[in-house]
Protein backbone atom coordinates (compact mmCIF):
# COMPACT_ATOMS: atom_id res chain seq x y z
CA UNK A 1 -34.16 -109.38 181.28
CA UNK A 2 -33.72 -106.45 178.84
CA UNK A 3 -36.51 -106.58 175.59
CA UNK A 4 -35.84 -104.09 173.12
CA UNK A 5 -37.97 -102.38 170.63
CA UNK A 6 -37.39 -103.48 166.68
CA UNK A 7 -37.03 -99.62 166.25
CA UNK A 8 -34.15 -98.11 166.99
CA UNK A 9 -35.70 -94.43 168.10
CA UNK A 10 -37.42 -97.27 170.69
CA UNK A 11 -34.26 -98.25 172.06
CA UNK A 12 -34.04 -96.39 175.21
CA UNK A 13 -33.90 -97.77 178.84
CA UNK A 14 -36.70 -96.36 181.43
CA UNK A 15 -34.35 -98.07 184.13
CA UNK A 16 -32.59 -96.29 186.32
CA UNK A 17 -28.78 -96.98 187.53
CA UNK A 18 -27.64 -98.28 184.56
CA UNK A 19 -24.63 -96.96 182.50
CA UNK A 20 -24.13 -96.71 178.81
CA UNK A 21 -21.51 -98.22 177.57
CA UNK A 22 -19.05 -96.91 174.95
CA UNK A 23 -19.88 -99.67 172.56
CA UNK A 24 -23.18 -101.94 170.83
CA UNK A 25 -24.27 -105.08 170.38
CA UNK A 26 -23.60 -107.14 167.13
CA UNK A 27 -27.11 -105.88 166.27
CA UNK A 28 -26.21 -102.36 167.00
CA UNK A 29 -28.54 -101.97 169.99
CA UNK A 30 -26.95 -100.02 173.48
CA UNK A 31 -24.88 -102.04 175.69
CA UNK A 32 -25.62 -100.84 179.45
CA UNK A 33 -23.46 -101.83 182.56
CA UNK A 34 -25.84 -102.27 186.10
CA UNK A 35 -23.13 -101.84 189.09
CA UNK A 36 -22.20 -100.14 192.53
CA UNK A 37 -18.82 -100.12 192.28
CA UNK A 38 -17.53 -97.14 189.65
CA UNK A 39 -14.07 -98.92 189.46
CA UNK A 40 -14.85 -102.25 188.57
CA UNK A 41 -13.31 -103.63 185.57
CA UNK A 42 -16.26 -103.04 183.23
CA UNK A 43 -16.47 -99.75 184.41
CA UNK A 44 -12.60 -98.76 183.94
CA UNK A 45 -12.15 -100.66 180.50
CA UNK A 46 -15.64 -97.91 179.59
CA UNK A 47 -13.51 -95.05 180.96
CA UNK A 48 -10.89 -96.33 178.96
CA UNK A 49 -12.39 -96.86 175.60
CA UNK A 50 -13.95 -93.22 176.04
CA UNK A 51 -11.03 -91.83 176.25
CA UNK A 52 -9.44 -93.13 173.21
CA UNK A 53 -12.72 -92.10 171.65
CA UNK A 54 -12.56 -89.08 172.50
CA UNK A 55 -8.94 -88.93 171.74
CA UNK A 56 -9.18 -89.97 168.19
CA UNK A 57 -12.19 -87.54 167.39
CA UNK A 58 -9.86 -84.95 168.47
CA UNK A 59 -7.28 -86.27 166.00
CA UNK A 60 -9.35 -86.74 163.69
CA UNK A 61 -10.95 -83.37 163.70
CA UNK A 62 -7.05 -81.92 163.29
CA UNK A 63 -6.75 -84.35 160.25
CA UNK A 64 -10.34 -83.10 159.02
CA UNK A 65 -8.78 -79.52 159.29
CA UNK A 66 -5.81 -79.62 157.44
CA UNK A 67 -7.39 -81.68 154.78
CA UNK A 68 -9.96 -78.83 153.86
CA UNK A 69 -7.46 -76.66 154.73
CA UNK A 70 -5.30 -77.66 151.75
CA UNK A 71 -8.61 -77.53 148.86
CA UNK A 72 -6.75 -80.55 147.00
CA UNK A 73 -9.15 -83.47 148.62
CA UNK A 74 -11.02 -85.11 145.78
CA UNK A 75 -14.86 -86.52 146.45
CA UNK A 76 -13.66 -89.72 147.09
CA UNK A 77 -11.23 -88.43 150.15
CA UNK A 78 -13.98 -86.30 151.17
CA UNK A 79 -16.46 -89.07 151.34
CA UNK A 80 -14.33 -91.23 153.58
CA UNK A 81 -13.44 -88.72 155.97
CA UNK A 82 -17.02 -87.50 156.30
CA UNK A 83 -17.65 -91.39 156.90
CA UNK A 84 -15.05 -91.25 160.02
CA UNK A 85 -16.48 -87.72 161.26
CA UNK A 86 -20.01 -89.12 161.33
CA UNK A 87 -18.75 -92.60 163.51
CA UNK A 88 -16.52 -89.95 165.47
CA UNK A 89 -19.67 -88.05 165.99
CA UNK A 90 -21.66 -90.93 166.90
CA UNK A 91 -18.63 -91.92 169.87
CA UNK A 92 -18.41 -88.72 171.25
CA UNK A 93 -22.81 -88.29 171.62
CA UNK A 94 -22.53 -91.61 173.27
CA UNK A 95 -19.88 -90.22 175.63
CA UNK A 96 -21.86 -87.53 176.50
CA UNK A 97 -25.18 -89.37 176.77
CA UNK A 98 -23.70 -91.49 179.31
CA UNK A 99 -21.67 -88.80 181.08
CA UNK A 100 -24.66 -86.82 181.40
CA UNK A 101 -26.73 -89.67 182.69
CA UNK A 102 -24.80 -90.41 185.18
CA UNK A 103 -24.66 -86.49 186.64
CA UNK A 104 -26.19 -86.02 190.13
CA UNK A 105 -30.12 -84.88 189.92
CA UNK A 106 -30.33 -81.25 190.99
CA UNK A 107 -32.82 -79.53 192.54
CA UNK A 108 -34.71 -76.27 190.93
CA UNK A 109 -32.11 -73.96 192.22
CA UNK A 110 -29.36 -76.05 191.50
CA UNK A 111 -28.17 -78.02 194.30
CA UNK A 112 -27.80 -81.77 194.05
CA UNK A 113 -30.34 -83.34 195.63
């Protein structure tokens, strides 16, 4: 069993093996994924809701773009797409978080242990 800490900044696993998943709880806490097989179905549908993710930060950052670009968005435009760009932000730190946890460890010089 998983206990988590009623602060979020407390919300990190010490367990090793375990992925984070693109997604949270009803609460909002981390979802993680323990498994030895990288193409199970939980695993693929994480792959595949990163990718969209990903995908529509990338749109969105276009959109972002040619909104300033144009100097005609009023505060309440602005305010909503800074909403967006903040739960793009969030998806895309997530991504990485779990990308990078699941990187080989290296070695000092390097080499994967």
């Amino acid at each position: 069993m998983v206990e988590y800490a009623r602060d979020p900044s407390q919300w990190e696993l010490t367990l090793t093996g375990l992925r984070l998943l693109p997604w949270s709880d009803p609460e909002g806490r981390p979802c993680y994924l323990s498994s030895d097989n990288d193409h199970s179905p939980l695993n693929r549908r994480a792959d595949q809701v990163e990718a969209l993710q990903l995908s529509m930060g990338t749109q969105l950052l276009g959109h972002a773009r040619s909104l300033l670009d144009e100097h005609k968005a009023d505060a309440q435009e602005l305010r909503f797409l800074s909403e967006r760009l903040c739960e793009a932000l969030r998806d895309v730190l997530r991504v990485a978080e779990s990308r990078g946890e699941r990187l080989p460890d290296s070695d000092e010089d390097g080499s994967p242990d």
